[in-house]
C-alpha atoms as a PDB file:
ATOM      1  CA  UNK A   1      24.363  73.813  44.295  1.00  0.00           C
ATOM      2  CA  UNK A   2      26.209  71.550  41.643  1.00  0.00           C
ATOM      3  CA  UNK A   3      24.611  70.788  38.440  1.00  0.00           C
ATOM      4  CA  UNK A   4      25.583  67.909  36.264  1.00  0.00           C
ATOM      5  CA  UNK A   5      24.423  67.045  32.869  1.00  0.00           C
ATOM      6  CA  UNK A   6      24.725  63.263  31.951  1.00  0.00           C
ATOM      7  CA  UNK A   7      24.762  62.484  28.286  1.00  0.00           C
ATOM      8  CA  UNK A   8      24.636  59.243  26.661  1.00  0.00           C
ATOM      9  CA  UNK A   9      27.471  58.647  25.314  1.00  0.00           C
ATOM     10  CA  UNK A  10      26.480  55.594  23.200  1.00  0.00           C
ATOM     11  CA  UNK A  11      25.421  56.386  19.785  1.00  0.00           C
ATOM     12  CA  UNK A  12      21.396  56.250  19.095  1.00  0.00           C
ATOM     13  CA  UNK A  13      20.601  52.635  17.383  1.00  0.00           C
ATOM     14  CA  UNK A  14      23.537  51.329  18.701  1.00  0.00           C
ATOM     15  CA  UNK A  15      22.607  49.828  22.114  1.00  0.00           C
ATOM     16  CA  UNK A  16      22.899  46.105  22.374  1.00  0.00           C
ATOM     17  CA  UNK A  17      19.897  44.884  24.894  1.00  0.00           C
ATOM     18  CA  UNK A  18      21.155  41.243  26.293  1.00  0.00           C
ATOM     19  CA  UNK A  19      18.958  38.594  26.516  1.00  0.00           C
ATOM     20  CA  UNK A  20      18.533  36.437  29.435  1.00  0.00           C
ATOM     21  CA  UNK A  21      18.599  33.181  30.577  1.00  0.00           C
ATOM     22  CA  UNK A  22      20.904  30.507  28.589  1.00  0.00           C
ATOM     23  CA  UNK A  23      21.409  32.633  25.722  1.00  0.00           C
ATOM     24  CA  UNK A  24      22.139  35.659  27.788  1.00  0.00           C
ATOM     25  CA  UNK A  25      25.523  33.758  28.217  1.00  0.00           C
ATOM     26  CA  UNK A  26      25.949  33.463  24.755  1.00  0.00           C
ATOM     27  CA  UNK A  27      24.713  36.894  22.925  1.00  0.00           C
ATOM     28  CA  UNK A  28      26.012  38.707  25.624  1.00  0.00           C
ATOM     29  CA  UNK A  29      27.422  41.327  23.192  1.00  0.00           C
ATOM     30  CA  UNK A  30      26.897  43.271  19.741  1.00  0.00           C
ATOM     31  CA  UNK A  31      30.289  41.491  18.285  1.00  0.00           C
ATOM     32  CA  UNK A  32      29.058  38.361  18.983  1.00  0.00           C
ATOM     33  CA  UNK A  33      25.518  39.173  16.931  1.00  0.00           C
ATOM     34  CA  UNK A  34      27.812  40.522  14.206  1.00  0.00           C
ATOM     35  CA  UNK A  35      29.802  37.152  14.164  1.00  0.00           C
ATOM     36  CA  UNK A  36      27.065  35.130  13.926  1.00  0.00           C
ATOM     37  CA  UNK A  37      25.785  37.726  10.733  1.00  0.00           C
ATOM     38  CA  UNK A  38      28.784  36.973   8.856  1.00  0.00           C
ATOM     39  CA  UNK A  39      29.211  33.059   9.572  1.00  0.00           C
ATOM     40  CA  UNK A  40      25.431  32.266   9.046  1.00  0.00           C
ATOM     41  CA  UNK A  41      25.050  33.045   5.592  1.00  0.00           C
ATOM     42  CA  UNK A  42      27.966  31.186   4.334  1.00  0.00           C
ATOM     43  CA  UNK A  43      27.232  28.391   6.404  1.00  0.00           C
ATOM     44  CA  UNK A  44      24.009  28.008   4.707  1.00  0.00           C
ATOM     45  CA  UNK A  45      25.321  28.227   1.133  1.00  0.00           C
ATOM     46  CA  UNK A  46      28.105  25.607   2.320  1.00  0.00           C
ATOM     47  CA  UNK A  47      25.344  23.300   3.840  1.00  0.00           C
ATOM     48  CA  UNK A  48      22.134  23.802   2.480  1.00  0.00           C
ATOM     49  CA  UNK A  49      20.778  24.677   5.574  1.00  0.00           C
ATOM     50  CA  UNK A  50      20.795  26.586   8.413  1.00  0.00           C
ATOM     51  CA  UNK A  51      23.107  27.008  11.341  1.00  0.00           C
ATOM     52  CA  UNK A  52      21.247  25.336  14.770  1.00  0.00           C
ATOM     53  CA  UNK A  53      22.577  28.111  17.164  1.00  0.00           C
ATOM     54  CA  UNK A  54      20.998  25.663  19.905  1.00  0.00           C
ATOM     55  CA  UNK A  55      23.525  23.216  18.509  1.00  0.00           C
ATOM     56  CA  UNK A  56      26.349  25.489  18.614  1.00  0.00           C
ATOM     57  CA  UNK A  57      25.778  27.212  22.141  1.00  0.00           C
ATOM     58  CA  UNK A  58      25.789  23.672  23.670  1.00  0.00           C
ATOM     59  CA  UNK A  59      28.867  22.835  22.651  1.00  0.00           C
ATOM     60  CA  UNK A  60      30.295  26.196  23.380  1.00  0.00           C
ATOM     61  CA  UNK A  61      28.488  25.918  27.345  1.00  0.00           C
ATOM     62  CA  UNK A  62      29.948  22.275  27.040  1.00  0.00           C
ATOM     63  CA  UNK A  63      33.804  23.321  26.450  1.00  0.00           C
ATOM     64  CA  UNK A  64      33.171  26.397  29.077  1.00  0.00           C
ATOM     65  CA  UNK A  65      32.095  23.878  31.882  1.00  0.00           C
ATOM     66  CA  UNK A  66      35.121  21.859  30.966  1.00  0.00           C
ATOM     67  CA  UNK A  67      37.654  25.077  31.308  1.00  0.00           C
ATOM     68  CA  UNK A  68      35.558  26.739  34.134  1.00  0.00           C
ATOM     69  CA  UNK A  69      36.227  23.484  36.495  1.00  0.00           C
ATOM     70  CA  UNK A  70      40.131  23.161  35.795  1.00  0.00           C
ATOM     71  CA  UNK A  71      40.616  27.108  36.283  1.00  0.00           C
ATOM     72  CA  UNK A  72      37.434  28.596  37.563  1.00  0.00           C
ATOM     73  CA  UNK A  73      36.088  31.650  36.162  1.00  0.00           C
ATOM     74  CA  UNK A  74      32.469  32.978  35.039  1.00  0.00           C
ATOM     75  CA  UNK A  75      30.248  30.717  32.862  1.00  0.00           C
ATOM     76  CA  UNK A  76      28.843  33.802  31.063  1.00  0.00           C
ATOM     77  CA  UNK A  77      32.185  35.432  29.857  1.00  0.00           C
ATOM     78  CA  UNK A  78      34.010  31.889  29.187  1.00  0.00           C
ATOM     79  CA  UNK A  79      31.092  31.034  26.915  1.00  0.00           C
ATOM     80  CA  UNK A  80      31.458  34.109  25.198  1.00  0.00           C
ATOM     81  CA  UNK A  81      34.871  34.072  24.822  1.00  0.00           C
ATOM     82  CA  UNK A  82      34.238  30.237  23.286  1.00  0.00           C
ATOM     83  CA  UNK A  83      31.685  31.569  21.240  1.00  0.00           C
ATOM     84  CA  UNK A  84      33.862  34.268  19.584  1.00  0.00           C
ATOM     85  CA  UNK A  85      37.053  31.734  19.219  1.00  0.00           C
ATOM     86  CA  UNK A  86      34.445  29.207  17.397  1.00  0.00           C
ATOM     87  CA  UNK A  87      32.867  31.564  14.842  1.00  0.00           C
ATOM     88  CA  UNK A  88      35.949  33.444  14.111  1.00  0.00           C
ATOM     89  CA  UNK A  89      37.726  30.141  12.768  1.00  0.00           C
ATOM     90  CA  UNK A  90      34.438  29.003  11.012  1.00  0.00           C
ATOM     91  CA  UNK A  91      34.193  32.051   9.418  1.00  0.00           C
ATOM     92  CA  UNK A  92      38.064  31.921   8.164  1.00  0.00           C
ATOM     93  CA  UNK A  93      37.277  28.329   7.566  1.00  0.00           C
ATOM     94  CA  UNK A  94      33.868  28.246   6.008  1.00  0.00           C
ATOM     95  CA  UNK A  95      34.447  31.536   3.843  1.00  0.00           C
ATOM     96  CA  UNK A  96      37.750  29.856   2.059  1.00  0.00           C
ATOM     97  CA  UNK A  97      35.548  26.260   1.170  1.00  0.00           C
ATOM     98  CA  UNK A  98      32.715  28.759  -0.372  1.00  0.00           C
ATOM     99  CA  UNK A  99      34.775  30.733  -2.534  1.00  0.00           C
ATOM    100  CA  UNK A 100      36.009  27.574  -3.724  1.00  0.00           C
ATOM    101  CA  UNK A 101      32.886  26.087  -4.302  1.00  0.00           C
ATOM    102  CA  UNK A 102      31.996  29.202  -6.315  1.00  0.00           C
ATOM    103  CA  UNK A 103      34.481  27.899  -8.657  1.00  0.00           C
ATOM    104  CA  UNK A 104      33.834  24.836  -8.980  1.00  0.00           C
ATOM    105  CA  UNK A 105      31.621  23.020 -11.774  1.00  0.00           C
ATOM    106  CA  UNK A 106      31.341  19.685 -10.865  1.00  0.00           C
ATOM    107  CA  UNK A 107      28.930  19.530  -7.351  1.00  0.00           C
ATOM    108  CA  UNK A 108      30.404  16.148  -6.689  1.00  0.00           C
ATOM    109  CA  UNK A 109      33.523  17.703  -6.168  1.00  0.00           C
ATOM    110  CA  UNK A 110      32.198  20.607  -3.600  1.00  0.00           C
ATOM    111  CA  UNK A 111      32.609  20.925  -0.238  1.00  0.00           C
ATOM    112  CA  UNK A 112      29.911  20.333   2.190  1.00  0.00           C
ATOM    113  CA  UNK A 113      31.078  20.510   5.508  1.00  0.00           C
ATOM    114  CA  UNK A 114      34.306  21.904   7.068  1.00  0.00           C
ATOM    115  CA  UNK A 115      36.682  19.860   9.726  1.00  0.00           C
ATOM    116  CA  UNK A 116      39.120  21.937  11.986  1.00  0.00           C
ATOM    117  CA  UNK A 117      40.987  21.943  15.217  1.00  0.00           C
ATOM    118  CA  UNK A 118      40.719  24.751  18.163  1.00  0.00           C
ATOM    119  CA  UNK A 119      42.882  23.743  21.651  1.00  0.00           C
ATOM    120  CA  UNK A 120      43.193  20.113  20.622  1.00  0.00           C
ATOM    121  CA  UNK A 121      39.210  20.049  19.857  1.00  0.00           C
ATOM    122  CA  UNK A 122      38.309  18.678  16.737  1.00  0.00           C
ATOM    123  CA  UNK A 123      35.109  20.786  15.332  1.00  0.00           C
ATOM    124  CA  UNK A 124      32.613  19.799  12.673  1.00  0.00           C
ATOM    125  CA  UNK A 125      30.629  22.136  11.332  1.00  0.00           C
ATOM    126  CA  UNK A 126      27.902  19.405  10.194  1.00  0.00           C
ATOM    127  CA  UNK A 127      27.243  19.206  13.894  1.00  0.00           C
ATOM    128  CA  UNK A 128      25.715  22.546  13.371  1.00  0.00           C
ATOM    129  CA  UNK A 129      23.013  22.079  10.862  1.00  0.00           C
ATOM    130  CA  UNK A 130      19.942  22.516  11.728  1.00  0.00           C
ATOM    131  CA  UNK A 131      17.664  19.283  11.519  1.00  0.00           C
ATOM    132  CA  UNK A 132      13.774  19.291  11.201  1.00  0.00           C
ATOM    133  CA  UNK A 133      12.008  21.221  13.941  1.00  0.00           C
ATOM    134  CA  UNK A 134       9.938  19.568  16.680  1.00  0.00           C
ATOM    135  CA  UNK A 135      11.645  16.247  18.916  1.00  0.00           C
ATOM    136  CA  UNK A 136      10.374  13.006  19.127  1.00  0.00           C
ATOM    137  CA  UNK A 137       7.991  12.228  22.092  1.00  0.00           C
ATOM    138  CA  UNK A 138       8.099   9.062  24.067  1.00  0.00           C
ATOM    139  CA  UNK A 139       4.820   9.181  26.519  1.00  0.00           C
ATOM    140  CA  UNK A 140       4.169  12.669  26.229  1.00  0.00           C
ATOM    141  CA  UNK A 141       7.963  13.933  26.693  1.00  0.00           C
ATOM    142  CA  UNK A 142      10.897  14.904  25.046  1.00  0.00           C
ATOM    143  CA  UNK A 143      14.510  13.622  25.801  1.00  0.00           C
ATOM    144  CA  UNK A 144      14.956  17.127  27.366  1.00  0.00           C
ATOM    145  CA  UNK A 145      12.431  16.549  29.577  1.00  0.00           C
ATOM    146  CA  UNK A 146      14.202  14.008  31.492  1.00  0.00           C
ATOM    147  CA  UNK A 147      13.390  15.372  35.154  1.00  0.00           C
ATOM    148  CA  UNK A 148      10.130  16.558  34.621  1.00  0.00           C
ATOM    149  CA  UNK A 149       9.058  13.064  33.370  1.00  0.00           C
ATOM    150  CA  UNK A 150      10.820  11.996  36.549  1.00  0.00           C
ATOM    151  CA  UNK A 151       8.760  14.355  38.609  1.00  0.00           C
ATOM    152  CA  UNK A 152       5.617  12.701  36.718  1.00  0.00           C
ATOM    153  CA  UNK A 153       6.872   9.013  37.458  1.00  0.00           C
ATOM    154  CA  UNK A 154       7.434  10.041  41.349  1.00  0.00           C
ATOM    155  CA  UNK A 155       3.726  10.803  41.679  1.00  0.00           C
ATOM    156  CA  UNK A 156       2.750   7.975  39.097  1.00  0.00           C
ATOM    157  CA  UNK A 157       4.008   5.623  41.372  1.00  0.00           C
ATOM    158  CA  UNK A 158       2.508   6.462  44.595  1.00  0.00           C
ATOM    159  CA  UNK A 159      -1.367   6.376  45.337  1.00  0.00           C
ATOM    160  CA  UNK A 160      -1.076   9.103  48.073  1.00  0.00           C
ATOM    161  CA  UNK A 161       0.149  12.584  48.638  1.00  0.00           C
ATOM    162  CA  UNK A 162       3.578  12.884  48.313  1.00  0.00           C
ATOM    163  CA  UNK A 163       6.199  16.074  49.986  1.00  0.00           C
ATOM    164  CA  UNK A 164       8.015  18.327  47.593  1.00  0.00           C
ATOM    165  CA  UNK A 165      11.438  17.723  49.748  1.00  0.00           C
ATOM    166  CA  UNK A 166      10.526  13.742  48.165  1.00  0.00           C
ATOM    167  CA  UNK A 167       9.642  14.513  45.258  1.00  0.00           C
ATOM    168  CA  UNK A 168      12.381  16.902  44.414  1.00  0.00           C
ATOM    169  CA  UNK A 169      14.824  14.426  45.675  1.00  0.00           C
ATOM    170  CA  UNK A 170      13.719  11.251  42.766  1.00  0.00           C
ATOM    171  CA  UNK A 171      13.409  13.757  40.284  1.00  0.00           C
ATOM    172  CA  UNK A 172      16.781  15.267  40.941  1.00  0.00           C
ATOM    173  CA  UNK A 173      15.514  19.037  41.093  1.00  0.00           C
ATOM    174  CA  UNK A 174      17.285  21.201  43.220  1.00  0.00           C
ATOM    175  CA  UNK A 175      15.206  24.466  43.560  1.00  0.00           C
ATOM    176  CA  UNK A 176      11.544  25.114  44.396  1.00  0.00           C
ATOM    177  CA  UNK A 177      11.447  27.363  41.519  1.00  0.00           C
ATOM    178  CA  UNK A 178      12.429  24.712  39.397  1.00  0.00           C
ATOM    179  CA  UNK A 179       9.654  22.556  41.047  1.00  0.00           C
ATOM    180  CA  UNK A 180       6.777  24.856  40.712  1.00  0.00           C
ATOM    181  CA  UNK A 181       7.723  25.127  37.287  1.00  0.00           C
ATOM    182  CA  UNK A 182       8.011  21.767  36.778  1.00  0.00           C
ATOM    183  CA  UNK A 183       4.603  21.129  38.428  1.00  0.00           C
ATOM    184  CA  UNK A 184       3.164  24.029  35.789  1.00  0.00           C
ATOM    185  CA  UNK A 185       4.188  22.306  32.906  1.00  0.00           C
ATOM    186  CA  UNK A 186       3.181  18.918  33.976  1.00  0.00           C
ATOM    187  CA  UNK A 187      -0.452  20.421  34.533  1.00  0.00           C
ATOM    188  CA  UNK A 188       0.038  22.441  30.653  1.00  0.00           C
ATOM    189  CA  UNK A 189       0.345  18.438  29.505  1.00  0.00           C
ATOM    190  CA  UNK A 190      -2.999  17.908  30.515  1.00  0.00           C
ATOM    191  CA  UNK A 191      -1.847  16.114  33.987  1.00  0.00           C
ATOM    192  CA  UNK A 192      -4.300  17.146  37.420  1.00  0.00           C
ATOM    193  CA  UNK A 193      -1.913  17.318  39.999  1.00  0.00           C
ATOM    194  CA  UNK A 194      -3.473  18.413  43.382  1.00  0.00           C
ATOM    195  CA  UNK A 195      -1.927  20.174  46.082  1.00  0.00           C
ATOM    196  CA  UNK A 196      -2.927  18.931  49.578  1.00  0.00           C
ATOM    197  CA  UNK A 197      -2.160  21.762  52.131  1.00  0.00           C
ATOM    198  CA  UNK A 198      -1.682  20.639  55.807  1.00  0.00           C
ATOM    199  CA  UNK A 199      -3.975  22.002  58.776  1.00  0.00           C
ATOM    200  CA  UNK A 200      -0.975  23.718  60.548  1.00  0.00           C
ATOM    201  CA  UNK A 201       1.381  25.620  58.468  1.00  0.00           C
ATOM    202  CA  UNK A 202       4.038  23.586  60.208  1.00  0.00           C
ATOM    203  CA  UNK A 203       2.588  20.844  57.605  1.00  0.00           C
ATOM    204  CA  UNK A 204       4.200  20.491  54.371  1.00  0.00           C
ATOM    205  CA  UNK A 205       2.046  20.929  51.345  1.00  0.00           C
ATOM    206  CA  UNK A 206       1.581  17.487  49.812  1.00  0.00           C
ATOM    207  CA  UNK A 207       1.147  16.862  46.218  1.00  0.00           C
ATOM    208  CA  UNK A 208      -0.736  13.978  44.387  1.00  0.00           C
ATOM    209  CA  UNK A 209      -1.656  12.933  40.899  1.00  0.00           C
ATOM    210  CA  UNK A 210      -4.855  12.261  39.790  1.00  0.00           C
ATOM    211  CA  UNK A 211      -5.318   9.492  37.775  1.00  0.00           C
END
């Protein structure tokens, strides 16, 4: 009988565990943690304030979906590889304005936001501060809530039980994962939103707001 012994060849501490879901595509690897050490810091001291990495992974998902349609490719590794471009030239960029700021007496006369190009994008790195937490509600949602306060106004509108296939279709969701977990948060808000099974299974459940 063969034996074979199976070592780890990764050094202990050193395993990078990815995260999932949109930022999976972004911290998809140790470098890009390490980038984001080194360009964070001096961002801050050039700013005042933090980096938003929701900011920046949006616009690096943004340019991705723009080079993914003209060539194709994997969302995941084209965001990373935008991700990597980006904070390499901020931190080139970024590092030079805060030395010189170090030098320099006069705060009228310091930097306080750098401007540069990447593949004919212009980049400011002002659109990467982080504002005050929390977003502004309008009747109970956020802008980002956009098709779940569609979902809400589907039901809102209609006095009687209404078909997911319907519903989905105004609110512009395309999966029923996406709808149950729509329906979740919509009943987290406070909302009673009853689900009216059929007497055949052939039925489609039916869902209605209570108001």
């Amino acid at each position: 009988m063969t034996t074979f012994n199976i070592a780890s060849t990764v050094p202990a501490g050193k395993l990078h565990k990815r995260q999932s879901g949109l930022w999976g595509q972004l911290l998809a690897s140790a470098e890009i943690e390490a980038k984001l050490s080194r360009v964070e810091p001096l961002f801050r001291e050039l700013h005042g304030k933090n980096m938003s990495r929701t900011a920046f992974f949006t616009k690096c998902r943004e340019l991705s979906r723009e080079g993914k349609s003209d060539v194709g490719g994997y969302l995941q590794y084209m965001t990373q590889d935008m991700a990597g471009i980006l904070l390499r030239e901020m931190h080139t960029r970024i590092g030079k304005e805060v030395r010189r700021n170090r030098t320099v007496k006069n705060e009228v006369l310091k930097r306080t936001n750098v401007v540069f190009e990447v593949g004919g994008y212009t980049f400011d790195t002002a659109d990467f501060v982080k504002g005050a937490t929390g977003l502004p509600m309008v009747d109970g949602f956020t802008a980002t809530d956009s098709k779940l306060k569609k979902l809400y106004q589907a039901m809102l509108n209609r006095n009687y039980p209404v078909t997911k296939a319907t519903l989905m279709k105004e609110a512009g969701i395309k999966t029923e994962g996406h709808f149950n977990n729509s329906i979740v948060l919509l009943r987290k808000k406070g909302f009673t939103i009853e689900a009216i099974n059929g007497k055949h299974k052939s039925i489609a459940t039916k869902y209605q707001l209570a108001v």
